[in-house]
PDB file of N, CA and C in Angstrom:
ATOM      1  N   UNK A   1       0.844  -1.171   0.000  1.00  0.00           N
ATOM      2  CA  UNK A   1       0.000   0.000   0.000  1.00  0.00           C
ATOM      3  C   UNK A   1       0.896   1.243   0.000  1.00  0.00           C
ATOM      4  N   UNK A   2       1.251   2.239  -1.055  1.00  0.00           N
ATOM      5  CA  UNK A   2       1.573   2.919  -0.910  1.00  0.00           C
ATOM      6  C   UNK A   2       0.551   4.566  -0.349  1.00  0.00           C
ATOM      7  N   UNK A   3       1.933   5.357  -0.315  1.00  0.00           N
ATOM      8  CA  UNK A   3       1.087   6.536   0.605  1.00  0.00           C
ATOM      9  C   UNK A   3       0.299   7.711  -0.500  1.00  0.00           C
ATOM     10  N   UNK A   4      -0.523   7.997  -0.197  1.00  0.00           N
ATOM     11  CA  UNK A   4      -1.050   9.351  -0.725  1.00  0.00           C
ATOM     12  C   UNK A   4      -0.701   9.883  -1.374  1.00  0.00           C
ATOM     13  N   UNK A   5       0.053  10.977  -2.710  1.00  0.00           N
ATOM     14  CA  UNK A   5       0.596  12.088  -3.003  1.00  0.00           C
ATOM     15  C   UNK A   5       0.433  13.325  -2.124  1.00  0.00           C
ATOM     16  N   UNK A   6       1.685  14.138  -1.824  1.00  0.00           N
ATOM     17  CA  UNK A   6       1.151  15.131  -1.498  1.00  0.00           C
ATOM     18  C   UNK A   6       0.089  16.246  -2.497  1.00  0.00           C
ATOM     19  N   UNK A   7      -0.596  17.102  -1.750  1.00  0.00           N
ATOM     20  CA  UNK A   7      -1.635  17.935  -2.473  1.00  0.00           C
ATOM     21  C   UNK A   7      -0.241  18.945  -2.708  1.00  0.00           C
ATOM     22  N   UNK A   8       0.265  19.248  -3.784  1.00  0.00           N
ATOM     23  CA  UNK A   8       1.111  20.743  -3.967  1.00  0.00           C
ATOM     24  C   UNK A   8       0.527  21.480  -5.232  1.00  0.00           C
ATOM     25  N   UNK A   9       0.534  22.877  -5.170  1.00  0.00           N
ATOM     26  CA  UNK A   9       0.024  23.981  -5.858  1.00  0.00           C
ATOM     27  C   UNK A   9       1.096  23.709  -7.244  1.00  0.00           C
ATOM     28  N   UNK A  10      -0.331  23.387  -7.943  1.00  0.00           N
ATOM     29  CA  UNK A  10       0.579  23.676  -9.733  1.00  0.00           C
ATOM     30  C   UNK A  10       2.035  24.348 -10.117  1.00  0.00           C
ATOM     31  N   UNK A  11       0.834  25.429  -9.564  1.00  0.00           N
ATOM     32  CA  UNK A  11       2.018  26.322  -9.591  1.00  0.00           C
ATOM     33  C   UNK A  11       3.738  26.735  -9.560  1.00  0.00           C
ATOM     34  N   UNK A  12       3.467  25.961  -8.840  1.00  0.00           N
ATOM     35  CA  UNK A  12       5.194  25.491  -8.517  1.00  0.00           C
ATOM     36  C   UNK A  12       6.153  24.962  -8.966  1.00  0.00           C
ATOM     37  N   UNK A  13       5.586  23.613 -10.130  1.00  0.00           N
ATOM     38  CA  UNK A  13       5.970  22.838 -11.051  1.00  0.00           C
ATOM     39  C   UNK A  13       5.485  23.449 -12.458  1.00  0.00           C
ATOM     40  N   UNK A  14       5.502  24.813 -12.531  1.00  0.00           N
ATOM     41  CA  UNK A  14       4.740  25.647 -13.967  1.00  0.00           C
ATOM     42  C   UNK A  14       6.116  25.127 -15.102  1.00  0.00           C
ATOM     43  N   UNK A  15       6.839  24.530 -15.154  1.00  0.00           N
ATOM     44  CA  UNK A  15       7.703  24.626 -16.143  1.00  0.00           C
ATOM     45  C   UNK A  15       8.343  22.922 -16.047  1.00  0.00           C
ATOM     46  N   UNK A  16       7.358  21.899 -15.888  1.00  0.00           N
ATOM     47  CA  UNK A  16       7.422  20.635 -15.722  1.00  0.00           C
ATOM     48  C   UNK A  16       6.260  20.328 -15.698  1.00  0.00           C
ATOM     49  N   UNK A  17       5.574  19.013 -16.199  1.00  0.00           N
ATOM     50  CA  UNK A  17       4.647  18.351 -16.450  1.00  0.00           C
ATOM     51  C   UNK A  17       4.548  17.630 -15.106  1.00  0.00           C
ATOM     52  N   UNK A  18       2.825  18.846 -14.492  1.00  0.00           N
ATOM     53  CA  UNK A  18       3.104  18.328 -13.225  1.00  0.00           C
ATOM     54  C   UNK A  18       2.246  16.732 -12.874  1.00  0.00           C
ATOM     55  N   UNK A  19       1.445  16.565 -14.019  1.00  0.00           N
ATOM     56  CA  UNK A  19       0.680  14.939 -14.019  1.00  0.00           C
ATOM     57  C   UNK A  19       1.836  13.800 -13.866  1.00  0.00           C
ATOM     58  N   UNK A  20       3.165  14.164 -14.521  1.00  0.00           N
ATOM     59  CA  UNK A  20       4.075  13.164 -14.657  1.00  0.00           C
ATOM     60  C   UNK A  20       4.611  13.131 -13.293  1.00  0.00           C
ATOM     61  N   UNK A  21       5.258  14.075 -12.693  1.00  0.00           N
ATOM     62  CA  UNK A  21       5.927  14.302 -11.507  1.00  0.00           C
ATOM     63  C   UNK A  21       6.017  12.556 -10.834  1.00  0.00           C
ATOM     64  N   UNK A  22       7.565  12.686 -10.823  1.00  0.00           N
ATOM     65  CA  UNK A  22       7.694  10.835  -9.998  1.00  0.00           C
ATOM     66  C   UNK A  22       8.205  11.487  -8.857  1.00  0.00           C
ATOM     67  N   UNK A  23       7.603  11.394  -7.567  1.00  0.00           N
ATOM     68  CA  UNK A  23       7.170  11.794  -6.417  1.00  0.00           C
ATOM     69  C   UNK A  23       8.785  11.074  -5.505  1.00  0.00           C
ATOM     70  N   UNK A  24       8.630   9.975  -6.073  1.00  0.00           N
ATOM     71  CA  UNK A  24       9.684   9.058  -5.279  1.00  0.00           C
ATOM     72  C   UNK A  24      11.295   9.502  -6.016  1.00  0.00           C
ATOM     73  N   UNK A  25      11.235   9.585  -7.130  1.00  0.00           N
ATOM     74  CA  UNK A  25      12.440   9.011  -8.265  1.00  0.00           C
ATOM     75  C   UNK A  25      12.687  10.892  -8.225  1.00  0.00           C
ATOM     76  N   UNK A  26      12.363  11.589  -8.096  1.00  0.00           N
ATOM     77  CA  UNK A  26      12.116  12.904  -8.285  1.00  0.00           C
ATOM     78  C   UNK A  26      12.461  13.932  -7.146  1.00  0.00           C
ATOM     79  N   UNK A  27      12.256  13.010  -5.800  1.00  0.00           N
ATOM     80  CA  UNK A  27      12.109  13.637  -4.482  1.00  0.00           C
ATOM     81  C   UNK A  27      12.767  15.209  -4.426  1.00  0.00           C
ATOM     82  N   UNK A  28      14.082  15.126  -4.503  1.00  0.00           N
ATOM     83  CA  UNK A  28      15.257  16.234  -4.162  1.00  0.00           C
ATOM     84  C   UNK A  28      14.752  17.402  -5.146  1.00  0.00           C
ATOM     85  N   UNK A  29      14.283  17.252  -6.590  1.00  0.00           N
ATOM     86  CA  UNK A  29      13.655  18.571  -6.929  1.00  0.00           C
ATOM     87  C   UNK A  29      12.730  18.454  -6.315  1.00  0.00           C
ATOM     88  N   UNK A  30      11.639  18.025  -6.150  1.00  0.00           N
ATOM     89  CA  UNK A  30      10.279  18.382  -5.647  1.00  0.00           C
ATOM     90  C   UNK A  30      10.553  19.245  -4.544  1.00  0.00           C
ATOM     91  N   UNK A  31      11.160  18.623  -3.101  1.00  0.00           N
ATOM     92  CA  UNK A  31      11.338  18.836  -2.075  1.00  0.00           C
ATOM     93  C   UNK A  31      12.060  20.718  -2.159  1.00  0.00           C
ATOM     94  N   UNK A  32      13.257  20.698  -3.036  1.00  0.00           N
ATOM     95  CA  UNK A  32      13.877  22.145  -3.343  1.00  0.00           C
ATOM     96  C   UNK A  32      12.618  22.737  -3.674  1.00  0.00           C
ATOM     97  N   UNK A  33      12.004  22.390  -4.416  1.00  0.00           N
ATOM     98  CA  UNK A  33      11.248  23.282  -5.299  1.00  0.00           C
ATOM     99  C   UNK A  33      10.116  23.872  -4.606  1.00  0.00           C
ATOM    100  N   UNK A  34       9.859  23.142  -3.729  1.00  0.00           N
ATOM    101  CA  UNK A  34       8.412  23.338  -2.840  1.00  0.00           C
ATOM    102  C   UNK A  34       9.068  24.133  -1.932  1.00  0.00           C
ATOM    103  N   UNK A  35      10.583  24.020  -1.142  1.00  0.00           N
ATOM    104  CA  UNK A  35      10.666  24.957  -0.186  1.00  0.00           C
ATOM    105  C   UNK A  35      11.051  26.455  -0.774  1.00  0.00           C
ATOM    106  N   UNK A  36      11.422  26.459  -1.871  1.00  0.00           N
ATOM    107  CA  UNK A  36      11.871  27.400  -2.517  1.00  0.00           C
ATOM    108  C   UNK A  36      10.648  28.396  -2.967  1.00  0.00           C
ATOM    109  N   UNK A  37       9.589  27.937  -3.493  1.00  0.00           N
ATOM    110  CA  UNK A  37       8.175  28.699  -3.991  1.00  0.00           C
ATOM    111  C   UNK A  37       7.201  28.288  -3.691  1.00  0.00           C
ATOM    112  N   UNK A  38       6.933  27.253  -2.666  1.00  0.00           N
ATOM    113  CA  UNK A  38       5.590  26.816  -2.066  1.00  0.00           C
ATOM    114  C   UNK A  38       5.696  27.622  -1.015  1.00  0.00           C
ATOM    115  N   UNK A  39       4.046  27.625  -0.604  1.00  0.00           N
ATOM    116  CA  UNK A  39       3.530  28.230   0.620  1.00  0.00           C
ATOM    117  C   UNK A  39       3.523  27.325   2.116  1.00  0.00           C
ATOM    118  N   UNK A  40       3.184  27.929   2.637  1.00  0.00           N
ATOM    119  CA  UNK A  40       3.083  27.009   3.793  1.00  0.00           C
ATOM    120  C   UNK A  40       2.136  26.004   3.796  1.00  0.00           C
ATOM    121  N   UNK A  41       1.037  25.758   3.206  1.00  0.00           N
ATOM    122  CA  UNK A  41       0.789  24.271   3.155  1.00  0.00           C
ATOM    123  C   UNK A  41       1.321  23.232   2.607  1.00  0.00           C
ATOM    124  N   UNK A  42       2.542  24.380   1.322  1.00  0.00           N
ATOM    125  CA  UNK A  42       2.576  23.118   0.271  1.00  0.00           C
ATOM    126  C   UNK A  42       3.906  22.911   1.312  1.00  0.00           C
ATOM    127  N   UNK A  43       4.555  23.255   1.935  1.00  0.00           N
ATOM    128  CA  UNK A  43       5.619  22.639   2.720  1.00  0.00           C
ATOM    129  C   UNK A  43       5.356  21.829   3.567  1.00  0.00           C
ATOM    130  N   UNK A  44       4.079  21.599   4.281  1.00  0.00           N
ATOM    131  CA  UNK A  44       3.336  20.946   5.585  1.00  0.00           C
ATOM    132  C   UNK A  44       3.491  19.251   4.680  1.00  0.00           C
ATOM    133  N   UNK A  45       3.027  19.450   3.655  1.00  0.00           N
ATOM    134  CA  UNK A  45       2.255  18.568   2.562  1.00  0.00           C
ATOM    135  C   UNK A  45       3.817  17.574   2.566  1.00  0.00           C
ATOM    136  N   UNK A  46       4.541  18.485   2.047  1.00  0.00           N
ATOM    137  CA  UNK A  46       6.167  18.031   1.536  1.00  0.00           C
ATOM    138  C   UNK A  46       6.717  17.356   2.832  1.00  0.00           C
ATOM    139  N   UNK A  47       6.459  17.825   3.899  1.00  0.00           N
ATOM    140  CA  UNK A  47       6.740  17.299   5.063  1.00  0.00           C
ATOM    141  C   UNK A  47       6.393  16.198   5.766  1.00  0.00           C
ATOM    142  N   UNK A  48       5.088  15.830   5.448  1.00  0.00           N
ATOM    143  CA  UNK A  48       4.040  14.878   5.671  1.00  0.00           C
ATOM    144  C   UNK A  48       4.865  14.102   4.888  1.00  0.00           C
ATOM    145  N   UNK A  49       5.144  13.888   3.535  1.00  0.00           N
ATOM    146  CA  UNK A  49       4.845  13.223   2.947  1.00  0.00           C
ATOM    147  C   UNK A  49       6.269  12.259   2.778  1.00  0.00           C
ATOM    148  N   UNK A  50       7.026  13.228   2.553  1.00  0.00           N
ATOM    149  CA  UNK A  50       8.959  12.924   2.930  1.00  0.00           C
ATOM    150  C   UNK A  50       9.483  12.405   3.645  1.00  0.00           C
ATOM    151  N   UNK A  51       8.622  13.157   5.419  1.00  0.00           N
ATOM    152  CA  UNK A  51       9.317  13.061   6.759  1.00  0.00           C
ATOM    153  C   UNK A  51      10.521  14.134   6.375  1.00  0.00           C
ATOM    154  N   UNK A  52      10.584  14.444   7.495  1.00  0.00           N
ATOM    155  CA  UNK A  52      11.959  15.348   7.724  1.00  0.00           C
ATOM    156  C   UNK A  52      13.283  15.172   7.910  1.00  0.00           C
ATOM    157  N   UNK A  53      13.559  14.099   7.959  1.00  0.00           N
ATOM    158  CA  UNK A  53      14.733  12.908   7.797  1.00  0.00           C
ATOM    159  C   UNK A  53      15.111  13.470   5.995  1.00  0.00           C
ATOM    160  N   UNK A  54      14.551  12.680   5.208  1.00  0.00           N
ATOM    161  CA  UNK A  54      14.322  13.131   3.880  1.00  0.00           C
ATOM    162  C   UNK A  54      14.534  14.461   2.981  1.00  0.00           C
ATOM    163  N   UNK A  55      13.214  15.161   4.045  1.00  0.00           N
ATOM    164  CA  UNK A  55      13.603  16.540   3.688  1.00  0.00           C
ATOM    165  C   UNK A  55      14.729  17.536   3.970  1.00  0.00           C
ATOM    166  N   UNK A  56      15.069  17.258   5.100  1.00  0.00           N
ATOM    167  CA  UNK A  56      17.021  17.518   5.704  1.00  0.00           C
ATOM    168  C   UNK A  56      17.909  17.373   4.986  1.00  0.00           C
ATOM    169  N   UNK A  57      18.392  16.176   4.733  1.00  0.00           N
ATOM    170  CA  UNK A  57      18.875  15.722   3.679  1.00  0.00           C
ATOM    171  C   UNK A  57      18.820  16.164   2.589  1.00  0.00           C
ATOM    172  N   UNK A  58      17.845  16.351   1.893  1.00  0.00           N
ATOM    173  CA  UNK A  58      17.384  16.782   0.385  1.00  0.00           C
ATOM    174  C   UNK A  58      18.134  18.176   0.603  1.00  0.00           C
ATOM    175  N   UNK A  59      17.825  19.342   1.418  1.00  0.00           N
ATOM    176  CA  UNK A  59      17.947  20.687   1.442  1.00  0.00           C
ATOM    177  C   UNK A  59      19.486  21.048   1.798  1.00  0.00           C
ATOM    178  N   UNK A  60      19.916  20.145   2.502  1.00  0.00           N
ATOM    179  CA  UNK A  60      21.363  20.089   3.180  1.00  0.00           C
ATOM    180  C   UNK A  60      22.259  19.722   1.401  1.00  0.00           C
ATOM    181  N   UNK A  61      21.744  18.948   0.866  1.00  0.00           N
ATOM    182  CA  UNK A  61      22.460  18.693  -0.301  1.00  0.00           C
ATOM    183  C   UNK A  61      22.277  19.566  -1.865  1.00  0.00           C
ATOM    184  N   UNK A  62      21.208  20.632  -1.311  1.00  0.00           N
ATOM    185  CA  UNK A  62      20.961  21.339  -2.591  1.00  0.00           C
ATOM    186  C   UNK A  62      21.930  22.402  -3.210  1.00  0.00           C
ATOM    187  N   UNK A  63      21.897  22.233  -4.211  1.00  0.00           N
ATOM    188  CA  UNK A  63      23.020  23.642  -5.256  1.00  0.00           C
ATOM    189  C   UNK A  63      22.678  24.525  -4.826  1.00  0.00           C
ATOM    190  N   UNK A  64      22.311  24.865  -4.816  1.00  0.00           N
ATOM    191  CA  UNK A  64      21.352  26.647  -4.942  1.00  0.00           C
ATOM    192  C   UNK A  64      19.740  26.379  -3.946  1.00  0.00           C
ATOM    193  N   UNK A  65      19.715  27.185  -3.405  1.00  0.00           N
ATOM    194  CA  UNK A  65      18.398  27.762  -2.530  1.00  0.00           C
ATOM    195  C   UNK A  65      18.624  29.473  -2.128  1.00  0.00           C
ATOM    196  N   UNK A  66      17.326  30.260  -2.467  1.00  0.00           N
ATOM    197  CA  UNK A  66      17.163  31.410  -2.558  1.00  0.00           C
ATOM    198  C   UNK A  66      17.827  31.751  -0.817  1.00  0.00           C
ATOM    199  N   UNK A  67      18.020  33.116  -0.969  1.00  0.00           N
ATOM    200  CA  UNK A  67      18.932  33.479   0.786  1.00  0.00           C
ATOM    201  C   UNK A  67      17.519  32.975   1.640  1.00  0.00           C
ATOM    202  N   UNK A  68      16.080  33.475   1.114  1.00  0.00           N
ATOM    203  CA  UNK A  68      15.571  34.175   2.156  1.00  0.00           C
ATOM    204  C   UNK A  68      15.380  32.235   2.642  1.00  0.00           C
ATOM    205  N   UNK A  69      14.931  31.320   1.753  1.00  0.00           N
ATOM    206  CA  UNK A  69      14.355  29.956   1.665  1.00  0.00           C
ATOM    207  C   UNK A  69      15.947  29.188   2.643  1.00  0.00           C
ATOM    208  N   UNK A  70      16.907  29.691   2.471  1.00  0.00           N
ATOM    209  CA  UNK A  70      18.146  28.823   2.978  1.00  0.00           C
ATOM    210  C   UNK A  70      18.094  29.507   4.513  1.00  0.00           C
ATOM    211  N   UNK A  71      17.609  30.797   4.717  1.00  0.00           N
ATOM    212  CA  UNK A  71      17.392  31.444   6.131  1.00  0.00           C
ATOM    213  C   UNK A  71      16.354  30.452   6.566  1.00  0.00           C
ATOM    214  N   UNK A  72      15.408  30.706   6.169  1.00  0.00           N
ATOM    215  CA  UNK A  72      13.835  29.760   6.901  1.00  0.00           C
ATOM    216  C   UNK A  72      14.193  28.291   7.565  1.00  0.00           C
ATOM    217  N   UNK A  73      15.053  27.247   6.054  1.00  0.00           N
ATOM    218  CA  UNK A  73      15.244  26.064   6.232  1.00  0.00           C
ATOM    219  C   UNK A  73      15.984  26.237   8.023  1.00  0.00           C
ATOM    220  N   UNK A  74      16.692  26.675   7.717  1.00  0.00           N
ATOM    221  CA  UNK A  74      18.078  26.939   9.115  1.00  0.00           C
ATOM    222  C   UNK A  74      17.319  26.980   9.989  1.00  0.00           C
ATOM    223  N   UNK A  75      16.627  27.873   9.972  1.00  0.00           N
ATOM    224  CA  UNK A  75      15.626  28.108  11.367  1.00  0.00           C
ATOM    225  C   UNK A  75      14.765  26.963  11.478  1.00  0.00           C
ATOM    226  N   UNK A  76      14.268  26.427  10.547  1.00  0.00           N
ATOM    227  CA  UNK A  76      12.526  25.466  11.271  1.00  0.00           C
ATOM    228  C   UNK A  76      13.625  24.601  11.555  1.00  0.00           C
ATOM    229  N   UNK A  77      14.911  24.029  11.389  1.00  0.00           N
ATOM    230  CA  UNK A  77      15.449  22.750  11.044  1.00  0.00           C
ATOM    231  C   UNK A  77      16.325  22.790  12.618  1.00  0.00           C
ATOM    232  N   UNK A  78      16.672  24.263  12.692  1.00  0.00           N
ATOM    233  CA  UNK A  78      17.893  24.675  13.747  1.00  0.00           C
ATOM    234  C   UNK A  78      19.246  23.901  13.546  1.00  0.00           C
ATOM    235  N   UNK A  79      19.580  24.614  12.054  1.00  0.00           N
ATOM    236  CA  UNK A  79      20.879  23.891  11.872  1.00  0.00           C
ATOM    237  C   UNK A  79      21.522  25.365  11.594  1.00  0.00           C
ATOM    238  N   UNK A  80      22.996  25.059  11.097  1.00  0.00           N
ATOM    239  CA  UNK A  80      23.409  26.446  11.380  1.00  0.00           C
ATOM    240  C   UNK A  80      24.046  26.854   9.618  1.00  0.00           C
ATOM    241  N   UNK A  81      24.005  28.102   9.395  1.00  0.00           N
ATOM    242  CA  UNK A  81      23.818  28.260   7.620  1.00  0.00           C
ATOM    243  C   UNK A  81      24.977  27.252   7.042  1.00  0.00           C
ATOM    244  N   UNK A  82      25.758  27.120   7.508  1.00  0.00           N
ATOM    245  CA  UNK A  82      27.062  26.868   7.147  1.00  0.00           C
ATOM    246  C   UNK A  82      27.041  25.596   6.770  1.00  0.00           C
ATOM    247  N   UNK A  83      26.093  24.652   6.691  1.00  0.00           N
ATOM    248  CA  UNK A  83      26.330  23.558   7.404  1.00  0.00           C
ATOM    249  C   UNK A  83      25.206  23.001   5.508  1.00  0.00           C
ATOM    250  N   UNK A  84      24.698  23.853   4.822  1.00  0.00           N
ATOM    251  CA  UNK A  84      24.323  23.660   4.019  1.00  0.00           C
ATOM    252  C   UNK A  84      25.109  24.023   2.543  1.00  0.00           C
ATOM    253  N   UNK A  85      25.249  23.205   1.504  1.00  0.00           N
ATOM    254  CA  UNK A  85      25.956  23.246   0.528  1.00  0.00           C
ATOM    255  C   UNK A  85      25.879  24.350  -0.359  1.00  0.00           C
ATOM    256  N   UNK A  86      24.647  25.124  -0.005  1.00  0.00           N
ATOM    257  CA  UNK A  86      24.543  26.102  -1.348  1.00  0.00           C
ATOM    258  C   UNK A  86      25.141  27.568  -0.559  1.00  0.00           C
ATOM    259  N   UNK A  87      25.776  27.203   0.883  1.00  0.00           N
ATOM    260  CA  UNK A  87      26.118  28.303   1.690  1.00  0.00           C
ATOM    261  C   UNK A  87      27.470  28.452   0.929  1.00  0.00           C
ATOM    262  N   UNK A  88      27.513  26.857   0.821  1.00  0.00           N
ATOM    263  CA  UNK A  88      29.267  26.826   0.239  1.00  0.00           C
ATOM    264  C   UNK A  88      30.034  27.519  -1.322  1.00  0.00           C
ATOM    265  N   UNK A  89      27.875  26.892  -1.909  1.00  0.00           N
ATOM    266  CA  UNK A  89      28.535  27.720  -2.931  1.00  0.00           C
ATOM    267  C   UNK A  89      28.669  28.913  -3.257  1.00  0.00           C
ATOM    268  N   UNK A  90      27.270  29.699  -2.603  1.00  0.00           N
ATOM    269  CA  UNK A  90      27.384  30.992  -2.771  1.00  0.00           C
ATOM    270  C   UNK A  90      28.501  32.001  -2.451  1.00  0.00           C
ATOM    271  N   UNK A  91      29.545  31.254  -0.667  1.00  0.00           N
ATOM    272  CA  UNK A  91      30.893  31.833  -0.759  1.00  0.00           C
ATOM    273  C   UNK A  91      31.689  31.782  -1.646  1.00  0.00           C
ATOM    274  N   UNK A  92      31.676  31.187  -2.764  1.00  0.00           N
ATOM    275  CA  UNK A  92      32.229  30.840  -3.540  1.00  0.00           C
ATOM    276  C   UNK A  92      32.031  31.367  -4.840  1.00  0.00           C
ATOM    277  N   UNK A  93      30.815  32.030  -5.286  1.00  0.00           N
ATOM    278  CA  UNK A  93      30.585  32.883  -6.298  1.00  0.00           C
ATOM    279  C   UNK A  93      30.245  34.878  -5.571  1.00  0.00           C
ATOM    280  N   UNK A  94      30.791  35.134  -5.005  1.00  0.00           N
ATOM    281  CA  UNK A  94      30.404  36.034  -4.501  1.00  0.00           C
ATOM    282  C   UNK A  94      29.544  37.388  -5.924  1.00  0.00           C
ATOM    283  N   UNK A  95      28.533  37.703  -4.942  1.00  0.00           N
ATOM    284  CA  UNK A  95      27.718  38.388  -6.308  1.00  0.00           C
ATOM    285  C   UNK A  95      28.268  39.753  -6.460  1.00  0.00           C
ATOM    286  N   UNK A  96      27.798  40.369  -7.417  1.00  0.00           N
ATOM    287  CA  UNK A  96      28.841  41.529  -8.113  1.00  0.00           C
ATOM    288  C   UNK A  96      28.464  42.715  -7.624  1.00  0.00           C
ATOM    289  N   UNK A  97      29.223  43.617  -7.003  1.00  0.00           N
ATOM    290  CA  UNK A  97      29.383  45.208  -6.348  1.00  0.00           C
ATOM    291  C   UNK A  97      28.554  46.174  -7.427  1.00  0.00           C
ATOM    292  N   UNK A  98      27.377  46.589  -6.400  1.00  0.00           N
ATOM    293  CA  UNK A  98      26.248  47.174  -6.997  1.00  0.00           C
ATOM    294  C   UNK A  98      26.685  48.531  -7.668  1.00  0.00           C
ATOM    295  N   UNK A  99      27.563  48.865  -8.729  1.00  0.00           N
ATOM    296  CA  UNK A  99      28.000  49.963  -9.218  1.00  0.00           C
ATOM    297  C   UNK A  99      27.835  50.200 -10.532  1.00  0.00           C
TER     298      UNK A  99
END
C-alpha cells in the first residue's frame, strides 16, 4: 500500500509536467522546489509526505536555494547556515558590487 501524493500547488511545477511528476524518483527537486516557492501548506504537505529525515537531507544537499528559503530552512530545522551546501557555494561565487 503505498502513501497518498502530497496535495502541492501547480504552480510550482509551472515549467514541468506536473501529471508526470515521480514523487519518489524525483524527491530532491520536488522537495527544493516546494521549499523554494511553495507556501506554507505546500511545505506541511512536503513534510508529511517525505518526513523530515528526507527533507534535511534533500535541502542540506541542494546547489542553490534562494537566501531568504536557505534562512527559513536553518531556522525550522535549527541547523546552522554553514552547514548547508549552497552556503558553500554561494561563498564561492560572490555576487557583483552594486555599481
Amino acid at each position: 500500500m503505498s502513501k497518498p501524493r502530497p496535495v502541492l500547488a501547480r504552480r510550482i511545477f509551472w515549467d514541468v509536467e506536473f501529471d508526470k511528476l515521480d514523487y519518489d524518483g524525483k524527491a530532491s527537486f520536488i522537495i527544493e522546489r516546494v521549499f523554494d516557492r511553495g507556501d506554507v501548506e505546500d511545505i506541511r504537505q512536503c513534510r508529511r509526505y517525505y518526513g523530515d529525515e528526507r527533507v534535511i537531507e534533500a535541502l542540506l544537499k541542494a546547489k542553490f536555494l534562494r537566501k531568504g528559503t536557505h534562512h527559513f530552512v536553518s531556522s525550522i530545522f535549527d541547523m546552522p547556515l554553514d552547514a548547508f551546501r549552497c552556503y558553500t557555494t554561494r561563498r564561492s561565487n560572490p555576487e557583483r558590487l552594486p555599481y
